[in-house]
N, C-alpha and C. Protein backbone atom coordinates (compact mmCIF):
# COMPACT_ATOMS: atom_id res chain seq x y z
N UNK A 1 58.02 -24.93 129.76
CA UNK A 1 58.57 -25.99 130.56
C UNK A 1 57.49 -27.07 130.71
N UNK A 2 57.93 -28.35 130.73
CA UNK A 2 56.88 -29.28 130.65
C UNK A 2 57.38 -30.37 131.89
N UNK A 3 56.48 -30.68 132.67
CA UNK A 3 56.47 -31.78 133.58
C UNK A 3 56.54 -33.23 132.92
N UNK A 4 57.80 -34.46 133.15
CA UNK A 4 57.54 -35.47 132.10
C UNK A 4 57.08 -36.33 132.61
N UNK A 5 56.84 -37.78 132.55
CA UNK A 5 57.04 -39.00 133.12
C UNK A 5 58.16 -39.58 133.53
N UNK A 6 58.72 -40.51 134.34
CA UNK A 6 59.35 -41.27 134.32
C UNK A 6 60.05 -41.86 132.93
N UNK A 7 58.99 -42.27 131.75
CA UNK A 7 59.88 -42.95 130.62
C UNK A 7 59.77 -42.15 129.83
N UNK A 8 58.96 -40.48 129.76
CA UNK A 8 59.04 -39.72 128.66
C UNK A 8 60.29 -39.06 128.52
N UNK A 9 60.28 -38.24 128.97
CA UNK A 9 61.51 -37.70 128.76
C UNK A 9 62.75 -38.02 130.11
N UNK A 10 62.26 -39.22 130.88
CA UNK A 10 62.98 -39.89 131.41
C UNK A 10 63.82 -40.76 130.80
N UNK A 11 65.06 -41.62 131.69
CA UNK A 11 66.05 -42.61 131.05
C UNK A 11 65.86 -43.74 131.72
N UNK A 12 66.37 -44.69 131.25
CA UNK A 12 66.50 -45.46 131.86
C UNK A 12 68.03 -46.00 131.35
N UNK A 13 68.76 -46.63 132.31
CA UNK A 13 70.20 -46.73 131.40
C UNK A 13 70.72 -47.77 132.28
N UNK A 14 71.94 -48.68 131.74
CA UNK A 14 72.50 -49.61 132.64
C UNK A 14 73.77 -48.81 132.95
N UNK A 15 73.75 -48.68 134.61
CA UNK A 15 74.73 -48.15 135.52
C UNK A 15 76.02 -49.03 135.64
N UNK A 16 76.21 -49.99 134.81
CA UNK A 16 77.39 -50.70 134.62
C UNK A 16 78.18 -49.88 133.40
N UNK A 17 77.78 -48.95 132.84
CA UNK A 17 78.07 -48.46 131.59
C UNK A 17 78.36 -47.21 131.83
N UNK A 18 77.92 -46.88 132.96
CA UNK A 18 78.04 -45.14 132.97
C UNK A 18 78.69 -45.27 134.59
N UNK A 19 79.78 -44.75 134.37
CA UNK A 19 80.73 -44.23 135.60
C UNK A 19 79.99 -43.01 136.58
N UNK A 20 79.23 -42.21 135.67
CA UNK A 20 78.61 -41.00 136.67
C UNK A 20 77.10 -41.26 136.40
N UNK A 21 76.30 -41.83 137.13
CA UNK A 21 74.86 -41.71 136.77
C UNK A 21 74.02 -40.49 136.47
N UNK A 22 74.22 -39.44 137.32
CA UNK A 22 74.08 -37.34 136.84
C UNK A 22 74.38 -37.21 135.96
N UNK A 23 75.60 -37.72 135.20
CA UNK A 23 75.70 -37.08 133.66
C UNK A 23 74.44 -38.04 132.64
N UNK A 24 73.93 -38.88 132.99
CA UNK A 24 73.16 -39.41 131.71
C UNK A 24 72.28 -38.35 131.43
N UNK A 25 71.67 -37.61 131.73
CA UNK A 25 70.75 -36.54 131.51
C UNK A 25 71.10 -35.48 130.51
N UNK A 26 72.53 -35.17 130.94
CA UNK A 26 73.25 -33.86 130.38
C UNK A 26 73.69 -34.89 128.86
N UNK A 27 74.39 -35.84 128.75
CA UNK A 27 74.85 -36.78 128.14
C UNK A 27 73.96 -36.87 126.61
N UNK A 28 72.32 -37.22 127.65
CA UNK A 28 71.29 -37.48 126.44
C UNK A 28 70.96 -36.38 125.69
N UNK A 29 70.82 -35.15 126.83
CA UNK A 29 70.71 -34.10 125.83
C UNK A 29 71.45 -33.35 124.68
N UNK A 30 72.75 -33.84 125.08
CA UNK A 30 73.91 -33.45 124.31
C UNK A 30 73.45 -33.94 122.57
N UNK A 31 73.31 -35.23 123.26
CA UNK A 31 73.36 -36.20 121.96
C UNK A 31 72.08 -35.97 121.08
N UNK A 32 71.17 -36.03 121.56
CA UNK A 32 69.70 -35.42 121.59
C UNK A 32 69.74 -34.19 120.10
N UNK A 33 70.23 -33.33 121.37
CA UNK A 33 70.16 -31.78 120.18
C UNK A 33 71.56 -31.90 118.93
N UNK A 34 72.31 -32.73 118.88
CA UNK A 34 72.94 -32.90 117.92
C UNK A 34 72.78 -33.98 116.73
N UNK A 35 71.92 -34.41 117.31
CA UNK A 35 70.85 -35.86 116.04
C UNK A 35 71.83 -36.70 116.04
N UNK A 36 72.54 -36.82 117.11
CA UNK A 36 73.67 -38.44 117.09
C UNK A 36 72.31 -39.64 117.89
N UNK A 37 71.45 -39.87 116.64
CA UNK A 37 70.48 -41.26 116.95
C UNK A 37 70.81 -42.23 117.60
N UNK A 38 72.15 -42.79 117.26
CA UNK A 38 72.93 -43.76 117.32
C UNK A 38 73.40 -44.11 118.71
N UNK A 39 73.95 -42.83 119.27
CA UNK A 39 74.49 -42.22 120.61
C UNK A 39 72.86 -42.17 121.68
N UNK A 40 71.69 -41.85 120.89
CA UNK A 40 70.53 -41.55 121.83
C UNK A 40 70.45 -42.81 122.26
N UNK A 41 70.30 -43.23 121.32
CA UNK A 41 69.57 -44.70 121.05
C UNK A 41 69.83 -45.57 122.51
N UNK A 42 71.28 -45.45 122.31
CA UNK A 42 71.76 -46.37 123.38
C UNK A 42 71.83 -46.20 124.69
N UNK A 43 71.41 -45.00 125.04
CA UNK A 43 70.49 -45.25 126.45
C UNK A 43 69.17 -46.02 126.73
N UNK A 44 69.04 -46.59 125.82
CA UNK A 44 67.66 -47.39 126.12
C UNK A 44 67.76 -48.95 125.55
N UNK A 45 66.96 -49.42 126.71
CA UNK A 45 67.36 -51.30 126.60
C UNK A 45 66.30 -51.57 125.27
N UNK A 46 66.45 -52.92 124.71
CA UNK A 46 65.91 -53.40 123.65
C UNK A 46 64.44 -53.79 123.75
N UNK A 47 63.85 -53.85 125.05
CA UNK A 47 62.22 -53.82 125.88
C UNK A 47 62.22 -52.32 126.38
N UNK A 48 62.83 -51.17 126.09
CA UNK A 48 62.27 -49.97 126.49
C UNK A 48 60.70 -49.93 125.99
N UNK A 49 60.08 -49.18 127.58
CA UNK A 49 58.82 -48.27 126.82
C UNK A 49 59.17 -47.17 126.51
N UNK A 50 58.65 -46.16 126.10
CA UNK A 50 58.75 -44.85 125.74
C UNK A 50 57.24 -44.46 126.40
N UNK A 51 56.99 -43.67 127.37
CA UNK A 51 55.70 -42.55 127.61
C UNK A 51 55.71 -41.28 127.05
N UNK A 52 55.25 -41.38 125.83
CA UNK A 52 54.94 -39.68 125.50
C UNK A 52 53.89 -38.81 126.23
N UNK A 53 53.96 -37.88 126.05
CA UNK A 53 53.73 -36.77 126.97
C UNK A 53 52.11 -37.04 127.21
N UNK A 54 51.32 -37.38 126.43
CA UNK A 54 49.59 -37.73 126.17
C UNK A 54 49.32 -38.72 126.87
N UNK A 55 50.61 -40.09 127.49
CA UNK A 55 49.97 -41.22 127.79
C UNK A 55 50.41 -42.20 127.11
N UNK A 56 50.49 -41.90 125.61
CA UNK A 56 50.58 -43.24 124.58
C UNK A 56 52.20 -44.01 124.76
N UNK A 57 52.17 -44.82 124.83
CA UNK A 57 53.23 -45.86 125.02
C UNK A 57 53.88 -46.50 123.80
N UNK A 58 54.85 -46.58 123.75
CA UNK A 58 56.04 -46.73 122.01
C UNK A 58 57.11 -47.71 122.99
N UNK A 59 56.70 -49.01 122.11
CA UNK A 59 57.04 -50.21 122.70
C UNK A 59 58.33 -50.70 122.17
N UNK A 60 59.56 -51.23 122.76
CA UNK A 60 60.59 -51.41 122.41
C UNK A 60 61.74 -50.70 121.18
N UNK A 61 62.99 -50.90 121.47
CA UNK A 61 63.43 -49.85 120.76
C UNK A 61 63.67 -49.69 119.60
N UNK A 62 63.24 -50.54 118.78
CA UNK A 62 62.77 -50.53 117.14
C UNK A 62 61.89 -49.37 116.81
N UNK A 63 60.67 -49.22 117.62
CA UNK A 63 59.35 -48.39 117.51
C UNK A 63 60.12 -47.03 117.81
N UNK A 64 60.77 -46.89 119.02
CA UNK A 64 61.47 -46.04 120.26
C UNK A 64 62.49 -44.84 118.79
N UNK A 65 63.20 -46.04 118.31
CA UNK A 65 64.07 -45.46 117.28
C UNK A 65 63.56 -44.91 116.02
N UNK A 66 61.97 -45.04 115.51
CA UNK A 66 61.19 -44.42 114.43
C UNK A 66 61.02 -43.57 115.07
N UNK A 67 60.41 -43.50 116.16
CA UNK A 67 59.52 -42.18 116.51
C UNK A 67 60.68 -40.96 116.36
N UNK A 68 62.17 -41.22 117.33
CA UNK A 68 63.16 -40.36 116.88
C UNK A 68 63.20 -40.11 115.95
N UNK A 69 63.87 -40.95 114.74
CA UNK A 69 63.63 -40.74 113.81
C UNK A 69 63.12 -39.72 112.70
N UNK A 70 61.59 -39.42 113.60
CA UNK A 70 60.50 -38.81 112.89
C UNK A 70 60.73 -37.65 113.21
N UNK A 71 60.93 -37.43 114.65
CA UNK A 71 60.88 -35.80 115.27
C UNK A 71 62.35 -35.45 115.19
N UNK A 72 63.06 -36.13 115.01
CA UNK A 72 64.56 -35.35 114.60
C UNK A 72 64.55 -35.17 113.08
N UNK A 73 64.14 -35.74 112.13
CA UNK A 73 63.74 -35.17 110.57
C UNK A 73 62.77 -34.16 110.85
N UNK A 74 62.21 -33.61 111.75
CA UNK A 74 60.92 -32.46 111.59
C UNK A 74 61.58 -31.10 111.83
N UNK A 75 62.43 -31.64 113.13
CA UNK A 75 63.08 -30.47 114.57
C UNK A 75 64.61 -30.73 114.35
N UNK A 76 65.17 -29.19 115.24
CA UNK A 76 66.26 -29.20 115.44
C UNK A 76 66.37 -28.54 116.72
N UNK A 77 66.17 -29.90 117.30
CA UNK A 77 66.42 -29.78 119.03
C UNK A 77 67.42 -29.11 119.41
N UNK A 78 67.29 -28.54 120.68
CA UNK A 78 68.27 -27.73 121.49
C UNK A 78 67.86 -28.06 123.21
N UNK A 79 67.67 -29.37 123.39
CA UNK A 79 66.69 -29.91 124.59
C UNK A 79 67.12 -29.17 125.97
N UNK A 80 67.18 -28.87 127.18
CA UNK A 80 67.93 -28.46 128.34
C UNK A 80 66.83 -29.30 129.42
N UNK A 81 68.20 -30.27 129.72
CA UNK A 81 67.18 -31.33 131.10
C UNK A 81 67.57 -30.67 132.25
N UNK A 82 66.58 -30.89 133.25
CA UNK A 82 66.44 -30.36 134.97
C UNK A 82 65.94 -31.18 135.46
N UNK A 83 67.24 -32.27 136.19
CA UNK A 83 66.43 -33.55 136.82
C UNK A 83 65.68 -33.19 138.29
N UNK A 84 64.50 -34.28 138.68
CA UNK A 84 64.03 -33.89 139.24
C UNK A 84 64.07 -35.02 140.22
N UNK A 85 64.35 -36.04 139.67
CA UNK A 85 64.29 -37.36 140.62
C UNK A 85 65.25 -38.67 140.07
N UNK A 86 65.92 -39.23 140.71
CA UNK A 86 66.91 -40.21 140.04
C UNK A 86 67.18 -41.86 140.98
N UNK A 87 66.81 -42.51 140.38
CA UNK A 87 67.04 -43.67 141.09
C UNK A 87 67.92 -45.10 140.85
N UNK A 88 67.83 -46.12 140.92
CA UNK A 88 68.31 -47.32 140.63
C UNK A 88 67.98 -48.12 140.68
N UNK A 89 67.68 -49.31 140.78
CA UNK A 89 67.38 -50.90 140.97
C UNK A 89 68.06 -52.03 140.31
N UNK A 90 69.01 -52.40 141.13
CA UNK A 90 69.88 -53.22 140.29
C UNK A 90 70.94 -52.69 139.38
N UNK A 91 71.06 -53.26 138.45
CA UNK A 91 72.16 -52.51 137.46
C UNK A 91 71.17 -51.86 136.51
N UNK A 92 69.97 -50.99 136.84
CA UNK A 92 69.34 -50.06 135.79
C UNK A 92 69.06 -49.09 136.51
N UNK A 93 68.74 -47.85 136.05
CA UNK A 93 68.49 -46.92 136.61
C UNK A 93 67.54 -45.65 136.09
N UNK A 94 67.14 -44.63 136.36
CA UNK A 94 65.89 -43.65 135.92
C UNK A 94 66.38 -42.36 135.95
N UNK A 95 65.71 -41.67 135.58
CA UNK A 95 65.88 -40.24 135.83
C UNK A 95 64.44 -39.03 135.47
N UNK A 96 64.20 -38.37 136.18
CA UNK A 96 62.72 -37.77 135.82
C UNK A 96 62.97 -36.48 136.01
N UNK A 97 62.32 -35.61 135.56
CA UNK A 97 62.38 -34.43 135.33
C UNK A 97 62.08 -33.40 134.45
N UNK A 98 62.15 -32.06 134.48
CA UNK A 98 61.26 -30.86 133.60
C UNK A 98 62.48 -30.85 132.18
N UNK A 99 61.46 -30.46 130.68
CA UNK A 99 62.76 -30.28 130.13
C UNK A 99 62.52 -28.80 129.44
N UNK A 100 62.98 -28.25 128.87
CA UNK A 100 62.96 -27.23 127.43
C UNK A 100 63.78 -27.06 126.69
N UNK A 101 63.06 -26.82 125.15
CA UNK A 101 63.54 -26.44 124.18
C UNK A 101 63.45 -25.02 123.42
């Protein structure tokens, strides 16, 4: 089990788009462990950061969408999220929490 960041294995998503804000978690993972990129993707705005687990920062979602990319050609995820904290500001919103695979 791993403790994440806010933007690591956190979301960020526009709450104009999602009727239940709790399901984005279950949602991402769904999509996640089934390599629908396309479907990941679009939880994240076009200025997303990405925090990987070390610190290092993966800047907007061009970069955001290689790095997937990379670790879904390596792995065959089976992710399970356990939110830990969830918020809003405006029409965007977060989600933080432990994950495993």
């Amino acid at each position: 089990m791993v403790r994440v960041a806010a933007a690591a294995a956190g979301l960020a998503f526009a709450l104009a788009a999602r009727a239940d804000p709790a399901a984005v978690g279950p949602e991402w993972a769904a999509d996640w462990s089934a390599k629908r990129l396309d479907r990941t993707m679009a939880y994240y705005a076009t200025d997303a950061v990405f925090v990987q687990p070390d610190g290092s920062r993966i800047v907007g979602a061009p970069a955001i969408r290689a790095l997937c990319e990379t670790v879904l050609a390596a792995n065959n995820p089976q992710i399970q999220m356990r939110p830990v904290d969830r918020g809003e500001a405006g029409a965007s919103g977060f989600e933080t929490g432990t994950y495993s695979e």
